[in-house]
PDB file of N, CA and C in Angstrom:
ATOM      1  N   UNK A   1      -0.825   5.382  17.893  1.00  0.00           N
ATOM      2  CA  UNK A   1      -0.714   4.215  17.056  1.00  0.00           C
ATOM      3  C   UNK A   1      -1.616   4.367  15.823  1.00  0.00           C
ATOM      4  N   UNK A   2      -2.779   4.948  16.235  1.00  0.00           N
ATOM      5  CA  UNK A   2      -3.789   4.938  15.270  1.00  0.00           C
ATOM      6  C   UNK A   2      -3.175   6.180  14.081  1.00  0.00           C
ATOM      7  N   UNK A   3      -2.403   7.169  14.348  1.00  0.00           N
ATOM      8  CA  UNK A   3      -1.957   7.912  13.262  1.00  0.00           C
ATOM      9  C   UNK A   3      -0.551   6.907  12.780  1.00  0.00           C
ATOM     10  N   UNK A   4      -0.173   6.358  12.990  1.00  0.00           N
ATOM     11  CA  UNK A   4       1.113   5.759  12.775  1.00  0.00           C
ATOM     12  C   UNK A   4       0.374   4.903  11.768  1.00  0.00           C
ATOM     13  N   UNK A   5      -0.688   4.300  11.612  1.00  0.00           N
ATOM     14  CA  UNK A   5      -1.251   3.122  10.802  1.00  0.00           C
ATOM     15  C   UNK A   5      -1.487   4.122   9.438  1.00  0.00           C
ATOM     16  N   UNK A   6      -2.935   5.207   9.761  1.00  0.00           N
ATOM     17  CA  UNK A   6      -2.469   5.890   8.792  1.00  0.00           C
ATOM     18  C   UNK A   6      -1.655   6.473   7.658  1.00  0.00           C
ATOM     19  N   UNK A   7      -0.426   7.269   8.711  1.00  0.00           N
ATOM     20  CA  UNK A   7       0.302   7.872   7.894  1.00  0.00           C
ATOM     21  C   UNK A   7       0.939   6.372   6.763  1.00  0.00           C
ATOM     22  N   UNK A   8       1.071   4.999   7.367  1.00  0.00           N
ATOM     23  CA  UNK A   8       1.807   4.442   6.665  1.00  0.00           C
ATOM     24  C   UNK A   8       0.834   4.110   5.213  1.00  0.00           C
ATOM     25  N   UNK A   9      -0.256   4.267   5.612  1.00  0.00           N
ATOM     26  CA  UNK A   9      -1.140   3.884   4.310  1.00  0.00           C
ATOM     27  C   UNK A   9      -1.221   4.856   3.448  1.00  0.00           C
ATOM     28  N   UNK A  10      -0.932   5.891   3.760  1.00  0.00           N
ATOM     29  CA  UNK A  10      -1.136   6.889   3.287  1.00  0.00           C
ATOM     30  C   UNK A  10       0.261   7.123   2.380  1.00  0.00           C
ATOM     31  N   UNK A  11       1.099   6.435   2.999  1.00  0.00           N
ATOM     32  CA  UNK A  11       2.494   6.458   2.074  1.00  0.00           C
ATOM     33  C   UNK A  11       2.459   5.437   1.237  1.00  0.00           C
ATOM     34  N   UNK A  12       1.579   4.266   1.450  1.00  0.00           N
ATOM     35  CA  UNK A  12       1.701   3.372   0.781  1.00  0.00           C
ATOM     36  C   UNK A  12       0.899   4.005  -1.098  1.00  0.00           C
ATOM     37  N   UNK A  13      -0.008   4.824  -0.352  1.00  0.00           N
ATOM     38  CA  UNK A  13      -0.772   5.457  -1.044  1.00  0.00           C
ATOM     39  C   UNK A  13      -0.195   5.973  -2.480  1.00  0.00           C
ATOM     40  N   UNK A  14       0.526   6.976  -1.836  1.00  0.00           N
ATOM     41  CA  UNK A  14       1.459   7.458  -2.967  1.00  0.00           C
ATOM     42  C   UNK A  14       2.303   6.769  -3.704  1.00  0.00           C
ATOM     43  N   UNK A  15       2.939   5.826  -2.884  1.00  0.00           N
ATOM     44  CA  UNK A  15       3.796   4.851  -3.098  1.00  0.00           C
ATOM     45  C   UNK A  15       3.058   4.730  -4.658  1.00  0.00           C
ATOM     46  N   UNK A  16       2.198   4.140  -4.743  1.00  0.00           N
ATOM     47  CA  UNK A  16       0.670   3.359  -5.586  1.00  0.00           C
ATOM     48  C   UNK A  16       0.474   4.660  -6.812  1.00  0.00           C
ATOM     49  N   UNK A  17       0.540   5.632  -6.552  1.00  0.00           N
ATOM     50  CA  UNK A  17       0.216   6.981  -7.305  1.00  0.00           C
ATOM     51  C   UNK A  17       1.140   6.952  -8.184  1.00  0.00           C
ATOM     52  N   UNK A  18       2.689   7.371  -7.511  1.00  0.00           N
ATOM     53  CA  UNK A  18       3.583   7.441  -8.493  1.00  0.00           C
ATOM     54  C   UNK A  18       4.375   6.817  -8.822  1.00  0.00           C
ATOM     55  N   UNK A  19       3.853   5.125  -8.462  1.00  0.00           N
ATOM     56  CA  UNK A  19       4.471   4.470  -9.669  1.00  0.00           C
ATOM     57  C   UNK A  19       2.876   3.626 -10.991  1.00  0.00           C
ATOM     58  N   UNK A  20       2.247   4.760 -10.336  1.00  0.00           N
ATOM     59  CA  UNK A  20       1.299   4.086 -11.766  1.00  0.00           C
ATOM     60  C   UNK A  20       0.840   2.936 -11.630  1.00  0.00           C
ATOM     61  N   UNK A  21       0.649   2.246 -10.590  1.00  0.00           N
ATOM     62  CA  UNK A  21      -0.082   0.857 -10.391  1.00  0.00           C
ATOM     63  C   UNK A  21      -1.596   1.078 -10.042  1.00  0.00           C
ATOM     64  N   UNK A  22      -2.197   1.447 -10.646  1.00  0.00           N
ATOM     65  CA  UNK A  22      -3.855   1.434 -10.678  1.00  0.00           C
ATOM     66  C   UNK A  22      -4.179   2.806  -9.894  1.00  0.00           C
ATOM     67  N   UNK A  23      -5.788   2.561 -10.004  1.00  0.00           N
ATOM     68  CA  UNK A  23      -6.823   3.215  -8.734  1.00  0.00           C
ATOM     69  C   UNK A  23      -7.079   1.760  -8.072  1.00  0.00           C
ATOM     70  N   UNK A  24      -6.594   2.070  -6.611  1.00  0.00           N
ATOM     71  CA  UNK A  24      -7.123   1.457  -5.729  1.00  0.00           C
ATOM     72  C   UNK A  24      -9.081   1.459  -5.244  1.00  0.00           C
ATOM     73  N   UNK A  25      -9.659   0.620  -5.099  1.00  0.00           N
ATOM     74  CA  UNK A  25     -10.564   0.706  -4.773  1.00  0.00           C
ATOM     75  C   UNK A  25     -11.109   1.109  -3.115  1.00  0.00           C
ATOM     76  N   UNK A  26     -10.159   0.570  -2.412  1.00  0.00           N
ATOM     77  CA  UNK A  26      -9.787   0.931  -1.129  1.00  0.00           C
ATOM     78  C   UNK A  26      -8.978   0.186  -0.764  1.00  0.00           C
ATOM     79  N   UNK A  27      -8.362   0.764   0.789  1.00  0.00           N
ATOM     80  CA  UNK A  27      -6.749  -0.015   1.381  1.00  0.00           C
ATOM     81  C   UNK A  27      -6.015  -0.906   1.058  1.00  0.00           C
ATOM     82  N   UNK A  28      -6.929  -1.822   1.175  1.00  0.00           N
ATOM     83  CA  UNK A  28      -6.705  -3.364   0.942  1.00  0.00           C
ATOM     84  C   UNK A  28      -5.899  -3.450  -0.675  1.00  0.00           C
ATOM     85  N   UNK A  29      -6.693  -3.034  -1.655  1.00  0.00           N
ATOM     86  CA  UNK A  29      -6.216  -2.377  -2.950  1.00  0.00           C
ATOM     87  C   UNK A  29      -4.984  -1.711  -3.195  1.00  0.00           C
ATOM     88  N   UNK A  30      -4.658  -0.906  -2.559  1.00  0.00           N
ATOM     89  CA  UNK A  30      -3.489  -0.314  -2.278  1.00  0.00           C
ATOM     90  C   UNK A  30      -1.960  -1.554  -2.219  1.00  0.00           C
ATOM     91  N   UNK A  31      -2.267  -2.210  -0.903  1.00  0.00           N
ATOM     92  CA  UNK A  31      -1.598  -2.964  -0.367  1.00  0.00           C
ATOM     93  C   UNK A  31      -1.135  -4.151  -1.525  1.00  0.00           C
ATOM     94  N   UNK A  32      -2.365  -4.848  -2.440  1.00  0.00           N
ATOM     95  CA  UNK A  32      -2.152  -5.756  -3.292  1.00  0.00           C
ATOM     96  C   UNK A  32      -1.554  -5.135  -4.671  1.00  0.00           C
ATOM     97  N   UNK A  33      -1.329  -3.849  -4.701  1.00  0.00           N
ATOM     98  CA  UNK A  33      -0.908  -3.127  -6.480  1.00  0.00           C
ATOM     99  C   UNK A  33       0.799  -3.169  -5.852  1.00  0.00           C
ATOM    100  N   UNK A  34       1.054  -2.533  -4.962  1.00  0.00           N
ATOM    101  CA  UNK A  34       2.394  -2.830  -4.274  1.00  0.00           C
ATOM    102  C   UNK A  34       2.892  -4.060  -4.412  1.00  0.00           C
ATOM    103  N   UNK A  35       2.175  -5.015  -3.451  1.00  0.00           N
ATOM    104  CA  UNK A  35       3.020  -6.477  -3.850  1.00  0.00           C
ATOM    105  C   UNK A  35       2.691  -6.660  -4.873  1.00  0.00           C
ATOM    106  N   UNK A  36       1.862  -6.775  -5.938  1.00  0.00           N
ATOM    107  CA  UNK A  36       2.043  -7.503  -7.340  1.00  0.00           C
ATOM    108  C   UNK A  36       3.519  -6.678  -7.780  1.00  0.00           C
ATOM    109  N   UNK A  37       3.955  -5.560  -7.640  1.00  0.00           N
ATOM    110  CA  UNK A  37       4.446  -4.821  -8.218  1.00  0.00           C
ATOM    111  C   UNK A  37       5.855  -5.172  -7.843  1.00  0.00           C
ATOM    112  N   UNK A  38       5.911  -6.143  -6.997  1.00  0.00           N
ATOM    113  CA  UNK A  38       7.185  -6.581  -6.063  1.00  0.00           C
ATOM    114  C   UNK A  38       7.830  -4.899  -4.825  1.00  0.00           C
ATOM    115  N   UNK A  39       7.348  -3.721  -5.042  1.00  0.00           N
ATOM    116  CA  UNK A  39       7.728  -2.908  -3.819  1.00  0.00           C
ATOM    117  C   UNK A  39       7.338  -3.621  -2.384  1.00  0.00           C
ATOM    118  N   UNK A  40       6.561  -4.293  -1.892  1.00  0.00           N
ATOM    119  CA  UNK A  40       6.503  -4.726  -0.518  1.00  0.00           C
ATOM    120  C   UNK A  40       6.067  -6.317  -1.220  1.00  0.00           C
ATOM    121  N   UNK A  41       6.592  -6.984   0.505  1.00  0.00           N
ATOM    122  CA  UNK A  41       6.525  -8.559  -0.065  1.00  0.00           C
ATOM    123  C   UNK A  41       4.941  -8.982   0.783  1.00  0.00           C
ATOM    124  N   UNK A  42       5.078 -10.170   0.520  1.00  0.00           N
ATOM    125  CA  UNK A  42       3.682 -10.711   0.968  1.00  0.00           C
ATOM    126  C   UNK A  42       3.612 -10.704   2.790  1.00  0.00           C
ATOM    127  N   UNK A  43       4.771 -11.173   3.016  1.00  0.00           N
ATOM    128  CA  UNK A  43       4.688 -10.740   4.315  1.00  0.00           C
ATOM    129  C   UNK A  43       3.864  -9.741   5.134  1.00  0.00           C
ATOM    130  N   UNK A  44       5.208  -8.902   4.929  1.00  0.00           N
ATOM    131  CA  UNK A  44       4.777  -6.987   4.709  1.00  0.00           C
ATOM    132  C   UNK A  44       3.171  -6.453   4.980  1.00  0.00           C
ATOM    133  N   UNK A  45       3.112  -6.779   3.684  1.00  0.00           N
ATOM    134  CA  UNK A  45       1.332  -6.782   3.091  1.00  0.00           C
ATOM    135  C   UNK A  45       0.593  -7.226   4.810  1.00  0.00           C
ATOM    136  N   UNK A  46       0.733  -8.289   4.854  1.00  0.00           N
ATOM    137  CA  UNK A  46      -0.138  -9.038   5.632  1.00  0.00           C
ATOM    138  C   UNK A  46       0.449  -8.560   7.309  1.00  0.00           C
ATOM    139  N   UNK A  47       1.341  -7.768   7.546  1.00  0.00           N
ATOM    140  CA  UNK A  47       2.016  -6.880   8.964  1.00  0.00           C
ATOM    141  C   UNK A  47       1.159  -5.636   8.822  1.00  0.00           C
ATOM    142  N   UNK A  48       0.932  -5.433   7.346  1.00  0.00           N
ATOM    143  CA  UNK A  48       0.168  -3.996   7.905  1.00  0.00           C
ATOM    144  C   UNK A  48      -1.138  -4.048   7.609  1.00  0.00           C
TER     145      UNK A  48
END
């Protein structure tokens, strides 16, 4: 489970990279450049 959480952040990661929505400061960061960006919804956000 614990690599499954990972890998998804880690996609979220890139996700974040190549579409040019900031430097994240950490995870959490990640998660909020996505939803502003409308790729994941608020929901979402708050499942992972």
């Amino acid at each position: 489970m614990e690599f499954a959480i990972e890998d998804m952040f880690d996609i979220c990661a890139i996700l974040n990279t190549d579409l040019s929505l900031g430097v994240p400061g950490e995870d959490d960061d990640i998660l909020d450049h996505l939803t502003g960006a409308g790729v994941i919804t608020h929901k979402l956000s708050g499942k992972i």
